[in-house]
Protein backbone atom coordinates (compact mmCIF):
# COMPACT_ATOMS: atom_id res chain seq x y z
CA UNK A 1 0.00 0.00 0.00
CA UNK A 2 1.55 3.29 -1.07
CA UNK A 3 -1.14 5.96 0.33
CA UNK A 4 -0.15 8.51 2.76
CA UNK A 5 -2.39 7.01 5.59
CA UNK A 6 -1.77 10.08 7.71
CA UNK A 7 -0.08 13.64 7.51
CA UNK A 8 4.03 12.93 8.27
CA UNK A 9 2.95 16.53 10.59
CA UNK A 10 -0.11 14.59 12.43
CA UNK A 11 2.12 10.77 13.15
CA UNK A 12 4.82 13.64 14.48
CA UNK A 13 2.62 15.66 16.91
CA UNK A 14 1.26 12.22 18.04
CA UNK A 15 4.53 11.14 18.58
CA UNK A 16 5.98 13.76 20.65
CA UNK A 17 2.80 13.58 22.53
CA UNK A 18 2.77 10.72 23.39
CA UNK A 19 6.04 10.81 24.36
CA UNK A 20 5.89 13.97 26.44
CA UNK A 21 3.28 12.25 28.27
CA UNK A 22 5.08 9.55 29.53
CA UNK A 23 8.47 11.73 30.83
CA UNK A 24 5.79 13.84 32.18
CA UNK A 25 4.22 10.68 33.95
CA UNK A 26 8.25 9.50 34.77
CA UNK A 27 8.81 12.81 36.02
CA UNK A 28 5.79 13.51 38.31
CA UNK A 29 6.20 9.97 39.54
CA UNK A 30 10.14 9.59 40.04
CA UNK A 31 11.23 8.87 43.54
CA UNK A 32 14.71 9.69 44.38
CA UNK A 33 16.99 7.12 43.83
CA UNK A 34 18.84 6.75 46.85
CA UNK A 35 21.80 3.74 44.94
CA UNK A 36 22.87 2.18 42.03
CA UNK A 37 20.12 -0.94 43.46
CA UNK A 38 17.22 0.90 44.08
CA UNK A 39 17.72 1.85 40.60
CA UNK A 40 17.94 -1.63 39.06
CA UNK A 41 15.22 -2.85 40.86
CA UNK A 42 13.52 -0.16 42.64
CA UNK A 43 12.13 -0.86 46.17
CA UNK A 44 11.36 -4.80 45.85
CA UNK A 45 7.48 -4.33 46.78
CA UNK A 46 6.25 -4.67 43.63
CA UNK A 47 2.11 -5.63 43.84
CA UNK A 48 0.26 -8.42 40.92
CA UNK A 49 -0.44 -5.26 38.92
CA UNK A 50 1.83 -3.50 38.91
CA UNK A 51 4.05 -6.74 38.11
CA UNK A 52 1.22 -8.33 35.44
CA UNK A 53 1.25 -5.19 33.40
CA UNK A 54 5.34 -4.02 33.54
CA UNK A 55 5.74 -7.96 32.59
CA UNK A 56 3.32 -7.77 30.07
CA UNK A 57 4.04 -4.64 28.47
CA UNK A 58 7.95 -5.36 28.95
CA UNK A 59 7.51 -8.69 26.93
CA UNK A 60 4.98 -7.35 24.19
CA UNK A 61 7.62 -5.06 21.83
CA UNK A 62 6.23 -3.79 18.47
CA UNK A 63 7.46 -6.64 17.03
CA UNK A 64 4.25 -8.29 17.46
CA UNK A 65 2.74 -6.08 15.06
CA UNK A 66 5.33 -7.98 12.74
CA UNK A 67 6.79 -10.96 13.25
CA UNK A 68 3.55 -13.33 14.49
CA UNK A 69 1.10 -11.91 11.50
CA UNK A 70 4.11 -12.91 9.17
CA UNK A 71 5.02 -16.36 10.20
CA UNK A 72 1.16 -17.22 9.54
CA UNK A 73 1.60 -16.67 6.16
CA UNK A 74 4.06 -19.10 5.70
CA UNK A 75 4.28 -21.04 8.84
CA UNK A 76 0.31 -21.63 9.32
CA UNK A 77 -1.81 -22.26 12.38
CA UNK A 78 1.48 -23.76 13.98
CA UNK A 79 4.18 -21.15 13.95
CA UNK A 80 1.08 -18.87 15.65
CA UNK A 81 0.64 -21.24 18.48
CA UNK A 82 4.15 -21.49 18.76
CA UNK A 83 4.95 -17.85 18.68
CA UNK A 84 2.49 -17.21 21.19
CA UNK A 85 3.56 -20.45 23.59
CA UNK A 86 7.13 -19.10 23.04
CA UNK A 87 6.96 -16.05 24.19
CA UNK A 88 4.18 -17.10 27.12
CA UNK A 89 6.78 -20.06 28.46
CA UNK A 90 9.49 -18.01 29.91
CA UNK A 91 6.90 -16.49 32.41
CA UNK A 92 6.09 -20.12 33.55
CA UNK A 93 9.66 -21.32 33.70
CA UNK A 94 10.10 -18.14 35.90
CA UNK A 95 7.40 -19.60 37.85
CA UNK A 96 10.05 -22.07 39.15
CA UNK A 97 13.17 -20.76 38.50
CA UNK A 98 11.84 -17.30 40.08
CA UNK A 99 11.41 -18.15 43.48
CA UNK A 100 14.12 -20.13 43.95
CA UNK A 101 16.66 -17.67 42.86
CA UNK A 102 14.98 -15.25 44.99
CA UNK A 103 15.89 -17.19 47.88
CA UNK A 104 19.50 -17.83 46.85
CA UNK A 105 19.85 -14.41 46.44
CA UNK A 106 17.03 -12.61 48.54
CA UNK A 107 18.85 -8.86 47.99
CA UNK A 108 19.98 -10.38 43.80
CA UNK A 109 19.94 -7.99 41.06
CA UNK A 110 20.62 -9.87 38.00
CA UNK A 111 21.09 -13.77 36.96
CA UNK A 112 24.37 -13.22 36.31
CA UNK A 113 24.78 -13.28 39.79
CA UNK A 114 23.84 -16.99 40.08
CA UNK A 115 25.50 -17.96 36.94
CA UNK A 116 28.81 -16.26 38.55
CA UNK A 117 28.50 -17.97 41.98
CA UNK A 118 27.49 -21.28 40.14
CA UNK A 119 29.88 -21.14 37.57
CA UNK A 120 32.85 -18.74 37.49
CA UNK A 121 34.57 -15.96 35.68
CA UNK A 122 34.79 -17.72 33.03
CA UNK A 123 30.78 -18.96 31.77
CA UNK A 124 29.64 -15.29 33.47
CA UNK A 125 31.84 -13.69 30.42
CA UNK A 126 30.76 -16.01 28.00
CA UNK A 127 26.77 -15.14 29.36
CA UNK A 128 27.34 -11.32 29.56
CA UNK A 129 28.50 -11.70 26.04
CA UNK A 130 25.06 -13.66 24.36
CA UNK A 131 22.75 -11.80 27.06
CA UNK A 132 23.99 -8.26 26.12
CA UNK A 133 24.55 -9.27 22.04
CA UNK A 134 20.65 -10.25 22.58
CA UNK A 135 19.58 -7.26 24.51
CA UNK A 136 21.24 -4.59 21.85
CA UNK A 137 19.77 -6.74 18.61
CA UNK A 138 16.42 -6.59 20.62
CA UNK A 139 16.76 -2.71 20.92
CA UNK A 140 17.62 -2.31 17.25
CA UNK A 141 14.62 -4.60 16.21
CA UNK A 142 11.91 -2.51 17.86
CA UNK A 143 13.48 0.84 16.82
CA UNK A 144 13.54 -0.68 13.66
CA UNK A 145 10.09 -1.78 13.50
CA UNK A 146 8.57 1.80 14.79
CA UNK A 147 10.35 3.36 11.97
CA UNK A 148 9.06 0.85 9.59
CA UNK A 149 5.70 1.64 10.97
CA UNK A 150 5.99 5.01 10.62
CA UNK A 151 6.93 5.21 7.10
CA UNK A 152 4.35 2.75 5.98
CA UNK A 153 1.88 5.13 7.67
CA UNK A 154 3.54 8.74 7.08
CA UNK A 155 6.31 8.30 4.78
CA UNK A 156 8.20 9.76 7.52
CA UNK A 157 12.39 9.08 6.97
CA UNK A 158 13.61 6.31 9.33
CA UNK A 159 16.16 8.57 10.77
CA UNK A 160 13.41 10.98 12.55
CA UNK A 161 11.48 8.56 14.14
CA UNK A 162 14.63 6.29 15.48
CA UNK A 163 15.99 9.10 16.60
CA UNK A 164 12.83 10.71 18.07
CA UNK A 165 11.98 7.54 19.87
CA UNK A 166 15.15 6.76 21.32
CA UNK A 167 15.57 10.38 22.60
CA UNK A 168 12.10 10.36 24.35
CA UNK A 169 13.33 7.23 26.00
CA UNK A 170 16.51 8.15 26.79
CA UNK A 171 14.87 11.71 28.57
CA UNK A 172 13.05 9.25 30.89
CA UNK A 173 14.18 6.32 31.63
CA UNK A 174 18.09 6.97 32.20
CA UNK A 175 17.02 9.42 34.93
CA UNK A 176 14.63 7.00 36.72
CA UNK A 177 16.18 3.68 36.09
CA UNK A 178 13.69 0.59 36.86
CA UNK A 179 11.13 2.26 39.10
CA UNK A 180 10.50 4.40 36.06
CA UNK A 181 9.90 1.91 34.02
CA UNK A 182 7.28 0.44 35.75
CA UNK A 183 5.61 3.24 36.29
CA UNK A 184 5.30 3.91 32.72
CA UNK A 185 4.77 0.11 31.86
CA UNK A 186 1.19 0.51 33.88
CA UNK A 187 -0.31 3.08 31.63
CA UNK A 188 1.35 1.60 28.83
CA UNK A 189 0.00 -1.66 29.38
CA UNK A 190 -3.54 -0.38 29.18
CA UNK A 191 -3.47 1.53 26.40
CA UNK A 192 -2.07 -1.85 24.63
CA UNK A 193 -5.12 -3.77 26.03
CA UNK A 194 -7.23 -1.45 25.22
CA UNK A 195 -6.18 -1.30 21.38
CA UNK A 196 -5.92 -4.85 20.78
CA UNK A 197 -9.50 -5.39 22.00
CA UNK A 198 -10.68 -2.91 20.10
CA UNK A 199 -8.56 -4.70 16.96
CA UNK A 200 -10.52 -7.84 17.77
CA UNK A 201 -14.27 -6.16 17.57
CA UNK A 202 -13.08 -4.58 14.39
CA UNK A 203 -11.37 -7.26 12.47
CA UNK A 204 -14.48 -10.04 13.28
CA UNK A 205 -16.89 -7.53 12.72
CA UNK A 206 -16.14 -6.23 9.06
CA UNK A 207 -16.00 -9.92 8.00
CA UNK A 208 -18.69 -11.98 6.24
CA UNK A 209 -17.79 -15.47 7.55
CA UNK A 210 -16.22 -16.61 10.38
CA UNK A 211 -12.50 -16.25 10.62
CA UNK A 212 -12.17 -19.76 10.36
CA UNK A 213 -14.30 -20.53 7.38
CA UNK A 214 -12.31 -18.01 5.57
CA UNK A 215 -9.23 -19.97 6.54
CA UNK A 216 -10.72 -22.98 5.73
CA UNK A 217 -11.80 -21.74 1.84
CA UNK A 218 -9.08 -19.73 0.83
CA UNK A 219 -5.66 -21.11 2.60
CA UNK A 220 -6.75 -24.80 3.96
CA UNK A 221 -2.83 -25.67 4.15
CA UNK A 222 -2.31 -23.08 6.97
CA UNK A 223 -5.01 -25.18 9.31
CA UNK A 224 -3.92 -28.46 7.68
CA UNK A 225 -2.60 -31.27 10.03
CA UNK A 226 -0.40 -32.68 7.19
CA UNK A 227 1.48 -29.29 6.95
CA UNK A 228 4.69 -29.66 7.54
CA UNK A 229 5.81 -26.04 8.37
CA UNK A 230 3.20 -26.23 11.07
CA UNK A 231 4.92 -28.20 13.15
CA UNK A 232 8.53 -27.19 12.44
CA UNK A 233 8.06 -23.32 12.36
CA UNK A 234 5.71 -23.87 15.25
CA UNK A 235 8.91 -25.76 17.46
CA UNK A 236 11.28 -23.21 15.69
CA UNK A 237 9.45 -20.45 17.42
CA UNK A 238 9.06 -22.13 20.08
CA UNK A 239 12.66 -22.77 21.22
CA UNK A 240 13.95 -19.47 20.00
CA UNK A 241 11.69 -17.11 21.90
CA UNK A 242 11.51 -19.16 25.03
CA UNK A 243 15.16 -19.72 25.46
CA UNK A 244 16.02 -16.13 24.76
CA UNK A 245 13.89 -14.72 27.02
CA UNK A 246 15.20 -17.01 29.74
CA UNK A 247 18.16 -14.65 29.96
CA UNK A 248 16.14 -11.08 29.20
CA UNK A 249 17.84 -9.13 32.09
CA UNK A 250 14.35 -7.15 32.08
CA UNK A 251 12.84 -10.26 33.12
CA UNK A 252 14.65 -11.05 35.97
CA UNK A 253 14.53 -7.37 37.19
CA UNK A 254 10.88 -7.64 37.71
CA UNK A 255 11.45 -11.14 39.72
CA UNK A 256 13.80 -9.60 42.36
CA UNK A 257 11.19 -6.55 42.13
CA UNK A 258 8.25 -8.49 43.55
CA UNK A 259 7.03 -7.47 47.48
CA UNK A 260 7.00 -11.74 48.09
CA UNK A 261 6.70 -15.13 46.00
CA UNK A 262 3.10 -15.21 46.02
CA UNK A 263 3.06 -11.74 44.37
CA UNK A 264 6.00 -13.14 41.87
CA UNK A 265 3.66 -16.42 40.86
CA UNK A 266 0.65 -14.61 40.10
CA UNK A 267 2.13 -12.03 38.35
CA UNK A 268 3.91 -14.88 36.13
CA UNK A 269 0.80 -16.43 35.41
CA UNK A 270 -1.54 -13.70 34.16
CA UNK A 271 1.05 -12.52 32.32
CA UNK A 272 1.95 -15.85 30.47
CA UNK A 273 -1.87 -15.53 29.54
CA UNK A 274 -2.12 -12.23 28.39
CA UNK A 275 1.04 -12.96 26.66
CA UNK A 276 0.14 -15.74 24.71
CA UNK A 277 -3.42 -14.43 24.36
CA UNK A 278 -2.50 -11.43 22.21
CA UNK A 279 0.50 -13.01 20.58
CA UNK A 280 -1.89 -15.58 19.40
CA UNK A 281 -4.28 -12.72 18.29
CA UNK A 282 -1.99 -10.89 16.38
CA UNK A 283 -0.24 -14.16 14.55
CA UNK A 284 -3.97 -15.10 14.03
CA UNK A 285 -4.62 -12.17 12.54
CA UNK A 286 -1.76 -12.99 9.73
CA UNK A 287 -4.05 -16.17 9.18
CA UNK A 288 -7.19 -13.98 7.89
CA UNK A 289 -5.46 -11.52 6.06
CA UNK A 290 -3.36 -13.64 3.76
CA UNK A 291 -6.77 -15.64 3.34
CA UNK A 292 -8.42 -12.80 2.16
CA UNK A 293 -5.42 -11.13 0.12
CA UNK A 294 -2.65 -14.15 -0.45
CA UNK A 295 -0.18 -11.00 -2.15
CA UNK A 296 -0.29 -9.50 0.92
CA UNK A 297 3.46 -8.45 2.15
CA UNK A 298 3.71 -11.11 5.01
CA UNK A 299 5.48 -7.62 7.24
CA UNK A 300 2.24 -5.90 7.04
CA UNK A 301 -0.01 -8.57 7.10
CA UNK A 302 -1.98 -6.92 11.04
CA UNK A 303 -1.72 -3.49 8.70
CA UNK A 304 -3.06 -4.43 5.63
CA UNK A 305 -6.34 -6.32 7.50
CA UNK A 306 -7.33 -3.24 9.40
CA UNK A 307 -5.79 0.19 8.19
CA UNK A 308 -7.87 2.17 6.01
CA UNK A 309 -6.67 5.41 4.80
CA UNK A 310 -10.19 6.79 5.03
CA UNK A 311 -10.52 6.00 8.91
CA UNK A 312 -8.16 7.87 10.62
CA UNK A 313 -9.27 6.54 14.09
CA UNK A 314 -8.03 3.30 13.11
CA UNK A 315 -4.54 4.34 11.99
CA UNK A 316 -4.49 6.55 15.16
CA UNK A 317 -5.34 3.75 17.41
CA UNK A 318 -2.37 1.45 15.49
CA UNK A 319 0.15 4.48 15.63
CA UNK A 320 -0.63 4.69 19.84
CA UNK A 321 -0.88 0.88 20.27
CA UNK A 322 2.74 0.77 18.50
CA UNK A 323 4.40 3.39 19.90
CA UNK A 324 3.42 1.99 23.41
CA UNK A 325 4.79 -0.98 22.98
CA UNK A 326 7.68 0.07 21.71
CA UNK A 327 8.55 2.22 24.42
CA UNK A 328 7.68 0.15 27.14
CA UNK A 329 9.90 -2.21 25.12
CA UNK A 330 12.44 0.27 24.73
CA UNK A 331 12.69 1.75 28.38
CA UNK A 332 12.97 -1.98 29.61
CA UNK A 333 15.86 -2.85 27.07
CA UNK A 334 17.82 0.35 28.01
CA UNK A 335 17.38 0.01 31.47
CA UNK A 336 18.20 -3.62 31.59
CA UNK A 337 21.17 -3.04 29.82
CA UNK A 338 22.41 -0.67 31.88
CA UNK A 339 21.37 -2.98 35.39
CA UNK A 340 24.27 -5.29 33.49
CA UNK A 341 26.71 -2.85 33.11
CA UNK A 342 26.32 -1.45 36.52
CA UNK A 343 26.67 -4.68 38.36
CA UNK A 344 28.84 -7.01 36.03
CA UNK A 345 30.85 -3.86 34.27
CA UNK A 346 33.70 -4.43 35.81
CA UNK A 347 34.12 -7.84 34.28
CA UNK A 348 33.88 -6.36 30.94
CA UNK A 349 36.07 -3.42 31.40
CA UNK A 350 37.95 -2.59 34.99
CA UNK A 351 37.25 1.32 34.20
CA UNK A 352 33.43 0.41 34.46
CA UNK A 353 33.27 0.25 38.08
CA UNK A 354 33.77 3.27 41.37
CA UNK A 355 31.28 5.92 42.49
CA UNK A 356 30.48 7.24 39.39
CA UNK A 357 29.79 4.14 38.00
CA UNK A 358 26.05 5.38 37.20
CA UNK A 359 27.02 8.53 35.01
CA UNK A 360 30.05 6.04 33.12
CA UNK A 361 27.02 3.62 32.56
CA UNK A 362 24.44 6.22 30.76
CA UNK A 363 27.95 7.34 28.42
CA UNK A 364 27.87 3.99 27.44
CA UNK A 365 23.94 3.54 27.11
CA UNK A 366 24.31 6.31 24.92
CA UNK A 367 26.87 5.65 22.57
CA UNK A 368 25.26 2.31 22.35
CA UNK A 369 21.80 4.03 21.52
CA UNK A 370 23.89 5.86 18.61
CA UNK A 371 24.99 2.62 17.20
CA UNK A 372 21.19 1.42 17.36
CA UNK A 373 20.08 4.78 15.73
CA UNK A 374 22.49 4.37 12.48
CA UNK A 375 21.25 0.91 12.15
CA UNK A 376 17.09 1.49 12.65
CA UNK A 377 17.78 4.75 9.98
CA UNK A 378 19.10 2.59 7.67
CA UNK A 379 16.43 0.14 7.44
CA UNK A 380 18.81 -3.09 7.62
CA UNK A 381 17.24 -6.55 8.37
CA UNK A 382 18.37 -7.51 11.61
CA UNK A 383 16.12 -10.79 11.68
CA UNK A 384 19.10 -12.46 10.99
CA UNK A 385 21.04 -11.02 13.90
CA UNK A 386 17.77 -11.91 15.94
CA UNK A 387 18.05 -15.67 14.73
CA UNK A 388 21.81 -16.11 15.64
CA UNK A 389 21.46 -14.53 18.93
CA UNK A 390 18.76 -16.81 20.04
CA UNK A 391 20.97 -19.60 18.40
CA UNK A 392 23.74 -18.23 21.56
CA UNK A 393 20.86 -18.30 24.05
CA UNK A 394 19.80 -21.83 23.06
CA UNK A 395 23.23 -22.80 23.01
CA UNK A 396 23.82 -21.83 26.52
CA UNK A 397 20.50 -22.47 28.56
CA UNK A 398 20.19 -25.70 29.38
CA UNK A 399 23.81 -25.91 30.73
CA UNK A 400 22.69 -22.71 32.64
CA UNK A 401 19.75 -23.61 33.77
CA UNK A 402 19.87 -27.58 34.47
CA UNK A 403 23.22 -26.41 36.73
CA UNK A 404 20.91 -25.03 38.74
CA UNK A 405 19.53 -28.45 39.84
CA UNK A 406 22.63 -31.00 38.40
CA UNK A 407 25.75 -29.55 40.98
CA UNK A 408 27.59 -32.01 38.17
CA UNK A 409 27.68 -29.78 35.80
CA UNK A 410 31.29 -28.31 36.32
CA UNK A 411 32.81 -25.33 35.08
CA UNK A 412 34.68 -27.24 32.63
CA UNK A 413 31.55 -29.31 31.15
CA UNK A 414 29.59 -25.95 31.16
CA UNK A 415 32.22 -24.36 28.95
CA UNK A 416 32.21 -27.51 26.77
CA UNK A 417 28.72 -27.83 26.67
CA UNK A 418 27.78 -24.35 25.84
CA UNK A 419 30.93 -23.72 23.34
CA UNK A 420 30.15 -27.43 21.07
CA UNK A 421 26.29 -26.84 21.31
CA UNK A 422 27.20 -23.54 19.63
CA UNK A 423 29.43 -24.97 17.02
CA UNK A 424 26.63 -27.85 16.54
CA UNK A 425 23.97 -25.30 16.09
CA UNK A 426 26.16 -22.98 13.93
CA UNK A 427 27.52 -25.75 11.48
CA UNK A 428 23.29 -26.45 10.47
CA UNK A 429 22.40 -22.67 10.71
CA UNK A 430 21.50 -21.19 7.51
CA UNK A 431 23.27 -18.45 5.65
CA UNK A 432 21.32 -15.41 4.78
CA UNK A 433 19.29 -16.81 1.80
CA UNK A 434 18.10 -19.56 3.90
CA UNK A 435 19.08 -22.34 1.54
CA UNK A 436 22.75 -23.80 2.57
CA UNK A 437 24.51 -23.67 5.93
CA UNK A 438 28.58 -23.96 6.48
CA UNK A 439 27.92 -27.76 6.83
CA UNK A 440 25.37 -28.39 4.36
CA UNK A 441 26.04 -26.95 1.03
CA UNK A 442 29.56 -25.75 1.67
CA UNK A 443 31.66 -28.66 3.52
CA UNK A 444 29.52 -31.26 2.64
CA UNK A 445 27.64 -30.97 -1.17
CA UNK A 446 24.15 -30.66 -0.62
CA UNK A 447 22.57 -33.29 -2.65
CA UNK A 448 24.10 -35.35 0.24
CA UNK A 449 21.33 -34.26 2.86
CA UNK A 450 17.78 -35.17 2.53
CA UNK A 451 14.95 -32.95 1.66
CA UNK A 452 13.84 -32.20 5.10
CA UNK A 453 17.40 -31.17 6.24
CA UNK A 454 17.46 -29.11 3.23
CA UNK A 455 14.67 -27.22 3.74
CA UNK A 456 14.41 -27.32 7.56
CA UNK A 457 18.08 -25.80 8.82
CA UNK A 458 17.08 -22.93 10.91
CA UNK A 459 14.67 -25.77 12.73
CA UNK A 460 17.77 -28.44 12.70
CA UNK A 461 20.19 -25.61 13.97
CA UNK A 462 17.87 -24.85 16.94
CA UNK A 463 17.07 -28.31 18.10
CA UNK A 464 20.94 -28.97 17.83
CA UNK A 465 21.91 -26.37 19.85
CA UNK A 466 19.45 -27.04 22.70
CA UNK A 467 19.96 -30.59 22.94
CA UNK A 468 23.74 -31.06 22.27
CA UNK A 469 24.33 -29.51 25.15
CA UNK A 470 22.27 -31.96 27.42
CA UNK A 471 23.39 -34.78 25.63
CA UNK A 472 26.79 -33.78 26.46
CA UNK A 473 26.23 -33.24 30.08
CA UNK A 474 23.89 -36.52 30.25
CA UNK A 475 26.81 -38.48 29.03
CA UNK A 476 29.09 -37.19 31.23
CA UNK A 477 26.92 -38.09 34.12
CA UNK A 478 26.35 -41.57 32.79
CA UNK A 479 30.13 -41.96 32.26
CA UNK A 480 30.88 -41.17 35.36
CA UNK A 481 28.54 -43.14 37.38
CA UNK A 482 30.27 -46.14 35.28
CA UNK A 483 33.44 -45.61 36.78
């Protein structure tokens, strides 16, 4: 769609708006931070909403206006269940890991604290490396996406709104740290529910049929059992967004955050099923439109089922509902970034560390917002970035997090494990036309590999790099039991 759905001078003044609004709200709310941990994690008596909604809106970036409605297309009913079970299951393995961490470490701050007492110097590197690689190609996807979004809408140059939106998060957040960013994440998180719902009475009322019987006509193969990508893109999703989430910093702010356990649990739940409600909704969502419109750009798939250039409610509603999820995205990102740098700096550089560690931190938050800022204006793809850091975060979290139960898993097997399930996972992960990896189609001729493997390497690289790992520590255990 090429139409100029609103005035570049109307998405602008709602921008700045909106963004006034909340560093007016961050302002008027800030409490004085009195240290560096009441600014990571604020006062630790977080209540269920308070906690629900800064999970849920923390979790919920803009690329949900993306990513789900375009798997559908091509991934079907499966890769929409397993988008929104993905990104749900990290709040339920917090349900378990949560609490107990919490009582390891009742005054923790981060994970890496339990990964350095559990492990050593040298896994806590090789984590601050793949959590903070994550973090930053998280941060450049949702700047990325708002710009996107604004351009489809406004024609607006990806420069002005990266840097607009980074700017009005930066004013806000790097003042208030965590506390901030729950207070925000409140309002934030209704204006998102809110817009989705009123999404949902839209969408089902402008249609003839049912959503389903649409489906069912017009793209059969995206509901069909005997679909193969509806199983693998399903598990693809799955693993990727589950195990990467496992080590969002942001996360595991808001579990040392909560006033007791009982607080923490509920919290977890509702927000797994808010979560994995709207995910569903919006990957759903992907279903009907390419149903209705099969050339439909599989990006704009939410956009293209709803926007109308004629109702400029609509596009208003979509321009709010993005920018608040990208900002609450945005301010959690930035924030948990900076929670690493302030307690694990030092192990990354020995100047990151003394009083003034705080003001050395924002320099750095900074320069690494300016790096984010040349890559959003640019308009570069970073969904392959995306895909090989959760390839590092699968590599690395079972060894993480079954050491938290197995005391047999060593610092020596954890490097092991982690470094081969890496090289495992990298040797079947595509290259960036999707087709042939370093193993297949480059050491090894292709013709050699079956169909499935051919077509099926991002799934392949995945599963390898989660399970090599455990098969690796398994045997260990078994070999040593022999002895």
């Amino acid at each position: 769609m090429d139409k100029i759905l609103l005035s570049q001078q109307t998405t602008i003044a709602i921008t700045i708006l909106i963004g006034l609004f909340f560093i007016w709200l961050g302002y008027l709310n800030n409490k004085k931070i009195f240290n560096n941990k009441n600014y990571i994690v604020g006062d630790r008596d977080e209540n269920t909403f308070s906690l629900t909604s800064s999970l849920t809106a923390s979790a919920l970036g803009a690329w949900i206006l993306f990513g789900p409605p375009s798997a559908a297309t091509w991934g079907g009913i499966g890769a929409v269940i397993g988008y929104a079970l993905g990104t749900a299951a990290p709040m339920l393995f917090l349900y378990n890991f949560g609490p107990k961490i919490r009582k390891e470490f009742p005054n923790g701050l981060t994970l890496t604290e339990f990964i350095q007492k559990r492990f050593g110097q040298t896994i806590l590197k090789l984590s601050l490396f793949l959590i903070l690689f994550y973090l930053i190609i998280f941060l450049i996807a949702e700047v990325t996406a708002i710009a996107f979004l604004l351009n489809y809408i406004s024609k607006i140059p990806l420069w002005v709104t990266a840097g607009l939106t980074l700017i009005i998060c930066l004013l806000y957040i790097l003042r208030g740290g965590f506390k901030l960013s729950i207070i925000t994440d409140k309002y934030q998180f209704i204006f998102i529910m809110c817009i989705i719902l009123f999404s949902l009475i839209l969408v089902f009322s402008n249609l003839n049929l049912t959503s389903y019987e649409i489906i069912k006509i017009n793209s059969p193969q995206l509901i069909g059992k005997d679909y193969l990508p509806n199983y693998t893109a399903g598990l693809t999703f799955f693993i990727a967004v589950a195990c990467t989430n496992l080590f969002h910093q942001g996360n595991w702010q808001r579990v040392f955050s909560a006033k007791n356990n009982s607080i923490l649990k509920k919290s977890l739940i509702n927000s797994s099923i808010i979560i994995f409600i709207i995910v569903f909704w919006m990957g759903y969502s992907g279903l009907i439109s390419f149903s209705l419109n099969s050339k439909v750009t599989p990006d704009l798939a939410f956009f293209d089922l709803i926007l109308d250039e004629k109702k400029s409610l609509i596009v208003v509603s979509v321009l709010i509902l993005a920018l608040s999820l990208t900002l609450s995205t945005i301010d959690t990102l930035i924030n948990a970034i900076s929670s690493l740098l302030i307690v694990n700096g030092s192990q990354i550089n020995k100047m990151i560390k003394g009083k003034k560690i705080k003001e050395k931190t924002n320099f750095i938050i900074i320069f690494i917002c300016s790096i984010v800022f040349i890559f959003a204006s640019r308009g570069y793809s970073i969904l392959y970035l995306f895909l090989l850091a959760d390839l590092l975060c699968c590599a690395a979290v079972v060894t993480i997090f079954y050491g938290f139960f197995n005391k047999n898993i060593n610092p020596k097997l954890a490097a092991y494990s982690i470094t081969l399930g890496l090289i495992f996972g990298l040797l079947f992960f595509p290259s960036q036309n999707f087709e042939t990896s370093i193993l297949v189609g480059n050491l090894i001729s292709i013709d050699n590999f079956s169909i499935f493997i051919r077509t099926n390497l991002l799934f392949i690289s995945f599963l390898i790099s989660l399970f090599a790992p455990l098969i690796i520590i398994l045997f260990h255990s078994l070999r040593n039991s022999l002895r």
